[in-house]
N, C-alpha and C. Protein backbone atom coordinates (compact mmCIF):
# COMPACT_ATOMS: atom_id res chain seq x y z
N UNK A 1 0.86 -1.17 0.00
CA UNK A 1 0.00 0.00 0.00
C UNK A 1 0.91 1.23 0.00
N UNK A 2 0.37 1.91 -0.86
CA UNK A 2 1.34 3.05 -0.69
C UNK A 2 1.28 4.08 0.24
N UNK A 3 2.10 5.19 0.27
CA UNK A 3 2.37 5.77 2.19
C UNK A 3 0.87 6.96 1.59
N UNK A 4 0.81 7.61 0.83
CA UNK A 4 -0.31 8.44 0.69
C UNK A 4 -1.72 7.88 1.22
N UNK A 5 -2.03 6.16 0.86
CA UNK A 5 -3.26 5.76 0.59
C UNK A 5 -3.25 4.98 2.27
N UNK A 6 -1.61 4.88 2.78
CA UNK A 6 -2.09 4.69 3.78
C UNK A 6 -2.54 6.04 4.94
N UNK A 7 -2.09 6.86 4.72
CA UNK A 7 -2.28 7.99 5.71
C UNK A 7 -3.44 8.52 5.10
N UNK A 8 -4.23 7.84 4.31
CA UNK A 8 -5.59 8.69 4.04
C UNK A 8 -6.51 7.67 5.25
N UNK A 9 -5.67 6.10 4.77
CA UNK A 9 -7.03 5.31 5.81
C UNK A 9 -6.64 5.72 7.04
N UNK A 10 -5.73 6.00 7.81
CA UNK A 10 -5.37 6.43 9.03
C UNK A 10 -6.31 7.71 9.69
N UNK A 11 -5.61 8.69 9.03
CA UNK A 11 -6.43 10.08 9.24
C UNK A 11 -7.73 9.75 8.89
N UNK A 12 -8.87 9.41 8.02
CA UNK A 12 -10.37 8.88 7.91
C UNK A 12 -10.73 8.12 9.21
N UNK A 13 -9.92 6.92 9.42
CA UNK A 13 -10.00 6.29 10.76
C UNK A 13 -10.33 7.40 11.76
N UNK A 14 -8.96 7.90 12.43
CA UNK A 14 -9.09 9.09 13.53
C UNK A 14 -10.28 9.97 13.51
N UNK A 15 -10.62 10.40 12.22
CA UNK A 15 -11.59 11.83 12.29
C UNK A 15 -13.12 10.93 12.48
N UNK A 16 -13.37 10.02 12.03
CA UNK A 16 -14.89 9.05 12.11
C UNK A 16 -14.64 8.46 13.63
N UNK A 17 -13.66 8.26 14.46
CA UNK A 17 -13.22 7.72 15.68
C UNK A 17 -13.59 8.86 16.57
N UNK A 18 -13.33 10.27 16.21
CA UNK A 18 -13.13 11.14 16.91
C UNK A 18 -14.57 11.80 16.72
N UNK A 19 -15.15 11.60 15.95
CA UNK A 19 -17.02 11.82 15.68
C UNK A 19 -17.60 11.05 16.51
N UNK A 20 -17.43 9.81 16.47
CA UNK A 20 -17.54 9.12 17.18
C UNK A 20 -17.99 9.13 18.33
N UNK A 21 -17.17 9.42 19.43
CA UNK A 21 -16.77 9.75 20.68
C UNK A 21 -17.48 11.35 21.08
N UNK A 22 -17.50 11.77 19.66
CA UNK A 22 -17.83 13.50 20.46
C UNK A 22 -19.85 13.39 20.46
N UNK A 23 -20.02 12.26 19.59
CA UNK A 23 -21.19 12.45 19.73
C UNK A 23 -22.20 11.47 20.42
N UNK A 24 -21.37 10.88 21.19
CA UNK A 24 -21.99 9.85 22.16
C UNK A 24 -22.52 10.90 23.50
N UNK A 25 -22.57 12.04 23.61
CA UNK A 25 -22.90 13.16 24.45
C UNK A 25 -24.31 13.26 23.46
N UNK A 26 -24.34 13.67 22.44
CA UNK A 26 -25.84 13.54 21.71
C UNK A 26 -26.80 12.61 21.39
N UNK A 27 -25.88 11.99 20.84
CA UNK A 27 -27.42 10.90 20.30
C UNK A 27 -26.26 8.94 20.27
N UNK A 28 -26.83 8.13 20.47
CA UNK A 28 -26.41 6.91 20.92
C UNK A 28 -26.28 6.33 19.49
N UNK A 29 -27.63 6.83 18.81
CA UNK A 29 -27.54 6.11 17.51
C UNK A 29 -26.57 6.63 16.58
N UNK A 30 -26.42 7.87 16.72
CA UNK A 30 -25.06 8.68 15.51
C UNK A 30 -23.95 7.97 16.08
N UNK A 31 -23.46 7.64 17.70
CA UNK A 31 -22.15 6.99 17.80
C UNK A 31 -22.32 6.09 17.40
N UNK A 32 -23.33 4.95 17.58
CA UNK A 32 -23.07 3.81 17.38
C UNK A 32 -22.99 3.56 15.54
N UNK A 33 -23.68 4.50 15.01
CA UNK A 33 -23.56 4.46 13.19
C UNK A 33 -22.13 5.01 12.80
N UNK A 34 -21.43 5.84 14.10
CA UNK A 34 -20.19 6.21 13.41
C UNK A 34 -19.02 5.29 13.90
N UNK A 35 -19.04 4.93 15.01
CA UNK A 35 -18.56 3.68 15.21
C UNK A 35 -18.35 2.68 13.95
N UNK A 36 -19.50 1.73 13.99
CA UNK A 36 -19.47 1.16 12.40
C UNK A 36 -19.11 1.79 11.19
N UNK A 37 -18.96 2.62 10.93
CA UNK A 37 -18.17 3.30 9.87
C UNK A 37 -17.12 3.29 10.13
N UNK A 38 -16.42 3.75 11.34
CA UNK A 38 -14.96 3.43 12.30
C UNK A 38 -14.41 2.23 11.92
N UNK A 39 -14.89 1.37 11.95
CA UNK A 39 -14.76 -0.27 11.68
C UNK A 39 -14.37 -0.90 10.39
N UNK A 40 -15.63 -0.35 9.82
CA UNK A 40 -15.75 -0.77 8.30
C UNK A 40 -14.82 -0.01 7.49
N UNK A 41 -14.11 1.32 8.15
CA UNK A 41 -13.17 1.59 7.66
C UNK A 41 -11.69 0.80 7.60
N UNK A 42 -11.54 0.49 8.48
CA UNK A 42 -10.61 0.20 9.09
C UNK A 42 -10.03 -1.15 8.30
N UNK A 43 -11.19 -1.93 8.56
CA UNK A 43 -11.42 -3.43 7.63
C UNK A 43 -11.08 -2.92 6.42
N UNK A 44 -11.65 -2.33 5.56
CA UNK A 44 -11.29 -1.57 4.23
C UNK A 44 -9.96 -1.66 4.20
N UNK A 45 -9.30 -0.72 4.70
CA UNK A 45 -8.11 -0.66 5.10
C UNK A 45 -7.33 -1.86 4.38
N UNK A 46 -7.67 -3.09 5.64
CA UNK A 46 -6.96 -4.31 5.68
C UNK A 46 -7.16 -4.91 4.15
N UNK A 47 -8.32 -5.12 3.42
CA UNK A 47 -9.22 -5.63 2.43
C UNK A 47 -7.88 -4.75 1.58
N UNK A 48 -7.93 -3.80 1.14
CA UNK A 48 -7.25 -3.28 0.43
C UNK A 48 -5.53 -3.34 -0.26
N UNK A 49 -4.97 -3.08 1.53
CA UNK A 49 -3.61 -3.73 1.45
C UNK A 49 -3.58 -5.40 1.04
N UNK A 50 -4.43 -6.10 1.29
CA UNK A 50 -4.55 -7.26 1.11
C UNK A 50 -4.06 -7.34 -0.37
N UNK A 51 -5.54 -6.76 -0.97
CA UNK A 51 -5.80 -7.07 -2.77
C UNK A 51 -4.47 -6.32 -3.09
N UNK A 52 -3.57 -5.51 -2.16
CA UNK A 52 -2.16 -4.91 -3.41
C UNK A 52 -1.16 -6.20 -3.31
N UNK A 53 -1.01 -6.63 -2.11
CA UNK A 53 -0.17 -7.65 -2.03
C UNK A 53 -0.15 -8.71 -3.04
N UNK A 54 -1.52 -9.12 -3.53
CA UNK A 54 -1.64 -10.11 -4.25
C UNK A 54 -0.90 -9.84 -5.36
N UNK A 55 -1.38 -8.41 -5.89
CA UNK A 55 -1.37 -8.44 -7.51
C UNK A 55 0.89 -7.90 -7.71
């Protein structure tokens, strides 16, 4: 993976992590939907570096 595409999933990670967290003071359901986006990012992530390795 290259260093750009990784510091995009990194920083995306942090800022949906950090939504996250700020809005568990508001509403349960926005954390818990940004959470899972947190996740599913993350996995992405992995899914991704994966498919470069292969090819």
């Amino acid at each position: 993976m290259s260093k750009g595409l990784s510091l995009w999933f990194a920083v995306s990670s942090i800022v949906l992590l950090t939504a996250a967290a700020i809005s568990i003071s508001y509403s349960a359901w926005l954390a818990i939907l940004l959470g899972l986006l947190s996740v599913s990012n993350i996995g992405w992530g992995f899914v991704v570096k994966a498919r470069q390795r292969r090819s």
